[in-house]
C-alpha atoms as a PDB file:
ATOM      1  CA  UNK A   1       9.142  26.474 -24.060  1.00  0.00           C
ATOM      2  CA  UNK A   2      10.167  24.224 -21.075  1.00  0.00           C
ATOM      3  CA  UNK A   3       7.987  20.944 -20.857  1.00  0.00           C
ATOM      4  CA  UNK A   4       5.464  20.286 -18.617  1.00  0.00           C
ATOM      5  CA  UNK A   5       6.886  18.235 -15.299  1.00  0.00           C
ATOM      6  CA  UNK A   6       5.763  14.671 -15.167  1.00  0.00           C
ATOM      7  CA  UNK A   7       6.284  12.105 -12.526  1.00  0.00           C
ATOM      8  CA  UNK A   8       8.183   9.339 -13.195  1.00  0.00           C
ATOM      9  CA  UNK A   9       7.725   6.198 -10.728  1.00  0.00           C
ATOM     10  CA  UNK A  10       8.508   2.910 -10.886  1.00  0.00           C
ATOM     11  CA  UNK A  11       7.884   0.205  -7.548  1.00  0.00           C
ATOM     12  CA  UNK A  12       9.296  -3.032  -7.721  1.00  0.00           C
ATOM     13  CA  UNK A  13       9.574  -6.400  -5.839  1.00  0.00           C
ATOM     14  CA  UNK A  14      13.069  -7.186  -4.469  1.00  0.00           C
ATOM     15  CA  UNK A  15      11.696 -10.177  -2.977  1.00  0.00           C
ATOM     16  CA  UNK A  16       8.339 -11.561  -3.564  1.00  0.00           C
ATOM     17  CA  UNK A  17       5.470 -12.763  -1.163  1.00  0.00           C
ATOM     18  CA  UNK A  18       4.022 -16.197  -2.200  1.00  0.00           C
ATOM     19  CA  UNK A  19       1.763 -16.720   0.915  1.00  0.00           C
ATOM     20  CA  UNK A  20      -1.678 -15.108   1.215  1.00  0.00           C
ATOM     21  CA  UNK A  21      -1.103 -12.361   3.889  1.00  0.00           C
ATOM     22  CA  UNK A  22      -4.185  -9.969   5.560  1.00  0.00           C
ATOM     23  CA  UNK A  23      -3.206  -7.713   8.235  1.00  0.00           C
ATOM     24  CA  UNK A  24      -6.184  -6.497  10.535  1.00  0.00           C
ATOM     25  CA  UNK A  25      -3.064  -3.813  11.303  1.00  0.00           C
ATOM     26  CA  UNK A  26       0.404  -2.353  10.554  1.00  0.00           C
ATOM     27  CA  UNK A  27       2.541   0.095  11.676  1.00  0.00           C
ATOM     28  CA  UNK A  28       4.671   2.207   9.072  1.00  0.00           C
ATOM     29  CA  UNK A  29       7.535   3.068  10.401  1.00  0.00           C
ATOM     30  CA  UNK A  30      10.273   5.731   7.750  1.00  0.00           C
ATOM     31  CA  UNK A  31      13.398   6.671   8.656  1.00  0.00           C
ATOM     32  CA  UNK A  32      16.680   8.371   6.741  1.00  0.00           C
ATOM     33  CA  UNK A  33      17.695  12.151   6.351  1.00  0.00           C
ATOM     34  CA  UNK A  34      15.551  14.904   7.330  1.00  0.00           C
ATOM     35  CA  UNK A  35      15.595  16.031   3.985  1.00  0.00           C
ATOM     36  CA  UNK A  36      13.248  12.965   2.913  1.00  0.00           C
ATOM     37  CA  UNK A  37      11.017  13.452   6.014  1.00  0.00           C
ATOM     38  CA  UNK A  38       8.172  15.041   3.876  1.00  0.00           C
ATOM     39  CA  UNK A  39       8.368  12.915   0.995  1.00  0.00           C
ATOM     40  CA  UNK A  40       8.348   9.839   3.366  1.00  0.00           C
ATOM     41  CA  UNK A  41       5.725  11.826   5.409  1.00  0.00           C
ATOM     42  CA  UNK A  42       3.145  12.153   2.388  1.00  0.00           C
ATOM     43  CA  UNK A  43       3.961   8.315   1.612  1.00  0.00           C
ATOM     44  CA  UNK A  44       3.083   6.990   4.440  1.00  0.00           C
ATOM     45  CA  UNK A  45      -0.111   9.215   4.829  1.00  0.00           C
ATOM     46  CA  UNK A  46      -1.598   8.377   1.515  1.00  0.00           C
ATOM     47  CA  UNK A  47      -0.742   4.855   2.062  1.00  0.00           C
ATOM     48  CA  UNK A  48      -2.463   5.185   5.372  1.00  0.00           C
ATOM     49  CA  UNK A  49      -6.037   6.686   4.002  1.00  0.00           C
ATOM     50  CA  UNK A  50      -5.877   3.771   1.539  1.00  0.00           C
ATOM     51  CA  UNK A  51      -5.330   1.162   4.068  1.00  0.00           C
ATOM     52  CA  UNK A  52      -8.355   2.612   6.562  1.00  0.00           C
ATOM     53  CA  UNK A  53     -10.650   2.722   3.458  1.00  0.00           C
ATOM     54  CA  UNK A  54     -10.478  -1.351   3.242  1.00  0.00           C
ATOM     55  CA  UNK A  55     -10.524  -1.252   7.147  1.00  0.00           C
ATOM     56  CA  UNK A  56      -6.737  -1.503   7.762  1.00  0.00           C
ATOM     57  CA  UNK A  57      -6.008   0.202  11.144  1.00  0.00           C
ATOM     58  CA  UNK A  58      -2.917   2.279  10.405  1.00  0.00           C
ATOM     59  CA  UNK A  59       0.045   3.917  13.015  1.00  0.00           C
ATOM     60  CA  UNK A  60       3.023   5.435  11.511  1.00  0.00           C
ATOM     61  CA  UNK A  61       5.995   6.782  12.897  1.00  0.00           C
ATOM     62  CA  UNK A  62       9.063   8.860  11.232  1.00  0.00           C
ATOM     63  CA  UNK A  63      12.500   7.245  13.010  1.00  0.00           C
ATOM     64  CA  UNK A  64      15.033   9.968  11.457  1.00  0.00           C
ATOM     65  CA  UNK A  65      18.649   9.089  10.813  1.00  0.00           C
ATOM     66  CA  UNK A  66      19.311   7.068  14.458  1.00  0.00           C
ATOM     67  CA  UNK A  67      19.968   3.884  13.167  1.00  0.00           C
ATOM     68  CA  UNK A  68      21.153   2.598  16.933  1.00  0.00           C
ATOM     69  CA  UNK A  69      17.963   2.782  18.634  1.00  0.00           C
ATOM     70  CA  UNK A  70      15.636   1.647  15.631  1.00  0.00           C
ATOM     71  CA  UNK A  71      14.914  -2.245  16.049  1.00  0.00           C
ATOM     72  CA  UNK A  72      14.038  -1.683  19.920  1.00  0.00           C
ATOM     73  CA  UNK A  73      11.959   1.226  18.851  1.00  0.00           C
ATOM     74  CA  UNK A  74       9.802   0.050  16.461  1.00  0.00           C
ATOM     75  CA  UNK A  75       9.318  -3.563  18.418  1.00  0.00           C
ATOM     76  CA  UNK A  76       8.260  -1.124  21.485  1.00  0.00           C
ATOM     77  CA  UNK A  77       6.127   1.186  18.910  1.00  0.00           C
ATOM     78  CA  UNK A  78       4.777  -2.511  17.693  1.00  0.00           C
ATOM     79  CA  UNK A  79       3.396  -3.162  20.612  1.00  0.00           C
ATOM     80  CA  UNK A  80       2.274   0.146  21.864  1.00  0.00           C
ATOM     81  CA  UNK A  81      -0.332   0.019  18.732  1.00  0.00           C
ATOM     82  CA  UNK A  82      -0.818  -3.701  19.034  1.00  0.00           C
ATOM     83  CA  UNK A  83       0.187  -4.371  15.085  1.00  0.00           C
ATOM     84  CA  UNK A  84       0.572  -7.551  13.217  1.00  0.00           C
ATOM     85  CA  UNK A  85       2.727  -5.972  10.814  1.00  0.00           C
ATOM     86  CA  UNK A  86       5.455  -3.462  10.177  1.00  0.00           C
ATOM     87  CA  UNK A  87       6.159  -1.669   6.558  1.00  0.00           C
ATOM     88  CA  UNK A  88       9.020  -0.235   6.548  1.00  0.00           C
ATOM     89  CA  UNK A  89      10.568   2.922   4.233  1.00  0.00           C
ATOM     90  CA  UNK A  90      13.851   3.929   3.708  1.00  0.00           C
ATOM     91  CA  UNK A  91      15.689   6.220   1.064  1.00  0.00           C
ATOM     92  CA  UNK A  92      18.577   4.070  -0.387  1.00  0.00           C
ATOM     93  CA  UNK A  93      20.700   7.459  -0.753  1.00  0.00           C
ATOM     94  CA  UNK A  94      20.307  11.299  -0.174  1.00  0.00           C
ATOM     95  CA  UNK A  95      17.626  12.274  -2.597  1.00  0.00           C
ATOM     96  CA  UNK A  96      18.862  14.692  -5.400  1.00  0.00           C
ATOM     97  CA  UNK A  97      16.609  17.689  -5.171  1.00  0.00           C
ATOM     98  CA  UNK A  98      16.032  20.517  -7.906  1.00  0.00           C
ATOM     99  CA  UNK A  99      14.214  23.678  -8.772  1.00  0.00           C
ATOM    100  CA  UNK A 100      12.071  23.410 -11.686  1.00  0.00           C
ATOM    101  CA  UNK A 101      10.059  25.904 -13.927  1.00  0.00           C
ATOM    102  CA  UNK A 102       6.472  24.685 -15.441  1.00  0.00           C
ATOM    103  CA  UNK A 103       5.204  27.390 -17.642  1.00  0.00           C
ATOM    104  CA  UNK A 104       1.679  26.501 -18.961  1.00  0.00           C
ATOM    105  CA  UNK A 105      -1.137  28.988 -20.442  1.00  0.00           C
ATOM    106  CA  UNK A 106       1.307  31.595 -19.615  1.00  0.00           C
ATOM    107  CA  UNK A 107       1.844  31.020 -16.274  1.00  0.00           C
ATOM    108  CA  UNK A 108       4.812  30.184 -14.254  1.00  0.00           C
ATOM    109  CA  UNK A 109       5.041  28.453 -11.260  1.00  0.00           C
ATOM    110  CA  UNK A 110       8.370  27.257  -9.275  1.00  0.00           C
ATOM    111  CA  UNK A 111       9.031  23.538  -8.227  1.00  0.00           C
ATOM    112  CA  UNK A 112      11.254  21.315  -6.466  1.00  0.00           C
ATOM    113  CA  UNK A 113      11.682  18.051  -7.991  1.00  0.00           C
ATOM    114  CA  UNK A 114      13.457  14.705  -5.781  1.00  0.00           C
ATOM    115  CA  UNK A 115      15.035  12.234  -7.529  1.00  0.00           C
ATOM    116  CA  UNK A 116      15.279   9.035  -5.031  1.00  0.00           C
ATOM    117  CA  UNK A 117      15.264   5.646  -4.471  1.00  0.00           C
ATOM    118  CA  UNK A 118      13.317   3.838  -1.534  1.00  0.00           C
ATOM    119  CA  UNK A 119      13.560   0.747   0.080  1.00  0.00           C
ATOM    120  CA  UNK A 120      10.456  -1.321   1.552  1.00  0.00           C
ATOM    121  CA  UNK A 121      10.493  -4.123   3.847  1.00  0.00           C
ATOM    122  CA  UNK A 122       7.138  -6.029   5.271  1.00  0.00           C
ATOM    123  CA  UNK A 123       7.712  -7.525   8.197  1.00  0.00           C
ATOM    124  CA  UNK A 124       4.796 -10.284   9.646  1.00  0.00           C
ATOM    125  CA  UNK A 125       5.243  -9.402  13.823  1.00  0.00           C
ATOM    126  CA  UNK A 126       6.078 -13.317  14.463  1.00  0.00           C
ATOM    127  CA  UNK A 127       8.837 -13.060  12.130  1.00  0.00           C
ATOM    128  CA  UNK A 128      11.287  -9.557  12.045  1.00  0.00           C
ATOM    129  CA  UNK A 129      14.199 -10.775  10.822  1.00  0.00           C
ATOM    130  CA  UNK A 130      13.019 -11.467   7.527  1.00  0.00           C
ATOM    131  CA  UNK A 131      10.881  -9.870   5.544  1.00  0.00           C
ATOM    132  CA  UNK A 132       7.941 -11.239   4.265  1.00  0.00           C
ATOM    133  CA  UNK A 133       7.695  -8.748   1.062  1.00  0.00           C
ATOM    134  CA  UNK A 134      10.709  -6.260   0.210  1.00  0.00           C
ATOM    135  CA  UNK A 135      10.606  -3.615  -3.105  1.00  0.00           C
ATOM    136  CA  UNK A 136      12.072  -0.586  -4.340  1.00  0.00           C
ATOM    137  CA  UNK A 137      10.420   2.979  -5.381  1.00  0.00           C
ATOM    138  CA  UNK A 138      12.372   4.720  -7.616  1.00  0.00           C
ATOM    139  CA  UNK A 139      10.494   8.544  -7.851  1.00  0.00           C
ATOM    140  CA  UNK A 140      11.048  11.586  -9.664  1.00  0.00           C
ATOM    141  CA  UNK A 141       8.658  13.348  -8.142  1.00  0.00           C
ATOM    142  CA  UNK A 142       7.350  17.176  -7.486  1.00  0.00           C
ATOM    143  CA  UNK A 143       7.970  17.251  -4.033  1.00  0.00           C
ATOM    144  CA  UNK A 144       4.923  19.517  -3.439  1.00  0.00           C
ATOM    145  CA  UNK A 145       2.106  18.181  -5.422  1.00  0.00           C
ATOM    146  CA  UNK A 146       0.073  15.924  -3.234  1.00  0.00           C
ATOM    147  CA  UNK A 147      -1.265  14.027  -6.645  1.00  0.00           C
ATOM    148  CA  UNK A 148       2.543  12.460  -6.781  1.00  0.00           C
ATOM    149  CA  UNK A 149       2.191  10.879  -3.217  1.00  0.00           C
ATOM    150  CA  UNK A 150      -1.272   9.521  -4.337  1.00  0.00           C
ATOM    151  CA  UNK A 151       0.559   7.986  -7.738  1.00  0.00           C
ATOM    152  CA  UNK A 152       3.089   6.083  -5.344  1.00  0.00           C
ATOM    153  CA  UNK A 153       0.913   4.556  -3.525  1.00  0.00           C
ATOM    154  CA  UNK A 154      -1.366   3.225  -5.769  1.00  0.00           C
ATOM    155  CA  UNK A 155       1.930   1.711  -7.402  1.00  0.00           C
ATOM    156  CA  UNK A 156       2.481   0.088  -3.877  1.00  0.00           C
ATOM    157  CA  UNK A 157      -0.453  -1.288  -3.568  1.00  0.00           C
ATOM    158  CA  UNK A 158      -0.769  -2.700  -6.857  1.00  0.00           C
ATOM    159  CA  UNK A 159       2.944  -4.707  -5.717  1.00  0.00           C
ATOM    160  CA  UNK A 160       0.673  -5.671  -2.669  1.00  0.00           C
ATOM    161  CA  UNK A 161      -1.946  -7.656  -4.618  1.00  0.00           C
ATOM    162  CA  UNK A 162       0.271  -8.682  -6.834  1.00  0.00           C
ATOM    163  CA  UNK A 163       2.727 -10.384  -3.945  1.00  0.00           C
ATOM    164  CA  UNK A 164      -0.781 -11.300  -1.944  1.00  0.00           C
ATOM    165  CA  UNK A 165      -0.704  -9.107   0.634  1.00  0.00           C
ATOM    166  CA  UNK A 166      -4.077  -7.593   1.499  1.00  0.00           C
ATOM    167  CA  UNK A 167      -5.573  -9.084  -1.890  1.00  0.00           C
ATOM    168  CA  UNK A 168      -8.940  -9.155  -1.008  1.00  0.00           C
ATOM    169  CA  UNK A 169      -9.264  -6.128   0.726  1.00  0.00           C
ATOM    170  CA  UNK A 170      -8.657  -4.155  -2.507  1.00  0.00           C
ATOM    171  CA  UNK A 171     -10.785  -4.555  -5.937  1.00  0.00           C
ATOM    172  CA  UNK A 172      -9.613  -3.835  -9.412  1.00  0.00           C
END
């Protein structure tokens, strides 16, 4: 009997935050292949509903694969929504998708599965260069199940606290 399928998710930092940071706003901006437009997508909205529970206002926007028009974009999407900060997503590859099988209680139900890796960048708006915060999301993740979206970003946001961004805003 096939096993059950099981997310497997792991968010890192890259580069850590050591300066107490509390955004009023932020604009996510994800961008990469089409292919990882709902997985960024569901990201970015979960993350979103978490953010305007602690009173984070929240825009997002998805930038596709056009790398040549992205810094002017987002600086002009930045200040359309009048945002102090940007978060960034981006798959570090093409995600590896596949069909999986979960047969429980005799039932059977079809699945797609992505393997990927993202990267994240905080930006403070004073400051785009460099950012403030960066990590990685490595997911294995049914692609469908809105439960695996929810698992990510409570990952995220525990990398928040711990890097003192939005700190206070969120209780243990």
């Amino acid at each position: 009997m096939p096993e059950p399928l099981t997310n497997k998710i792991q968010v890192y930092d890259i580069h850590s935050n050591k300066e107490e940071k509390d955004y009023p706003s932020v604009l996510i901006v994800h961008a990469g292949y089409s292919i990882d437009r709902i997985v960024m997508e569901n990201i970015a909205d979960e993350l979103k509903k978490k953010l305007e529970k602690v009173n984070v206002k929240v825009s997002s926007d998805f930038l596709a694969d056009d790398t040549s028009r992205t810094g002017l974009y987002i600086a002009k999407l930045a200040n359309e929504n009048q945002v102090h900060a940007i978060l960034m997503i981006v798959p570090l590859q093409r995600g590896v998708y596949t069909d999986a099988n979960d047969v429980s209680m005799g039932f059977s139900r079809r699945s797609a599965i992505i393997r990927q890796r993202y990267a994240l960048r905080m930006f403070d708006l004073g400051s785009q260069e460099k950012p403030i915060w960066e990590g990685r999301i490595n997911a294995s993740v049914e692609i469908n199940k809105k439960y695996s979206y929810s698992e990510i970003v409570n990952e995220i946001i525990k990398r928040f606290k711990a890097n003192l961004i939005w700190r206070d805003r969120f209780h243990s």
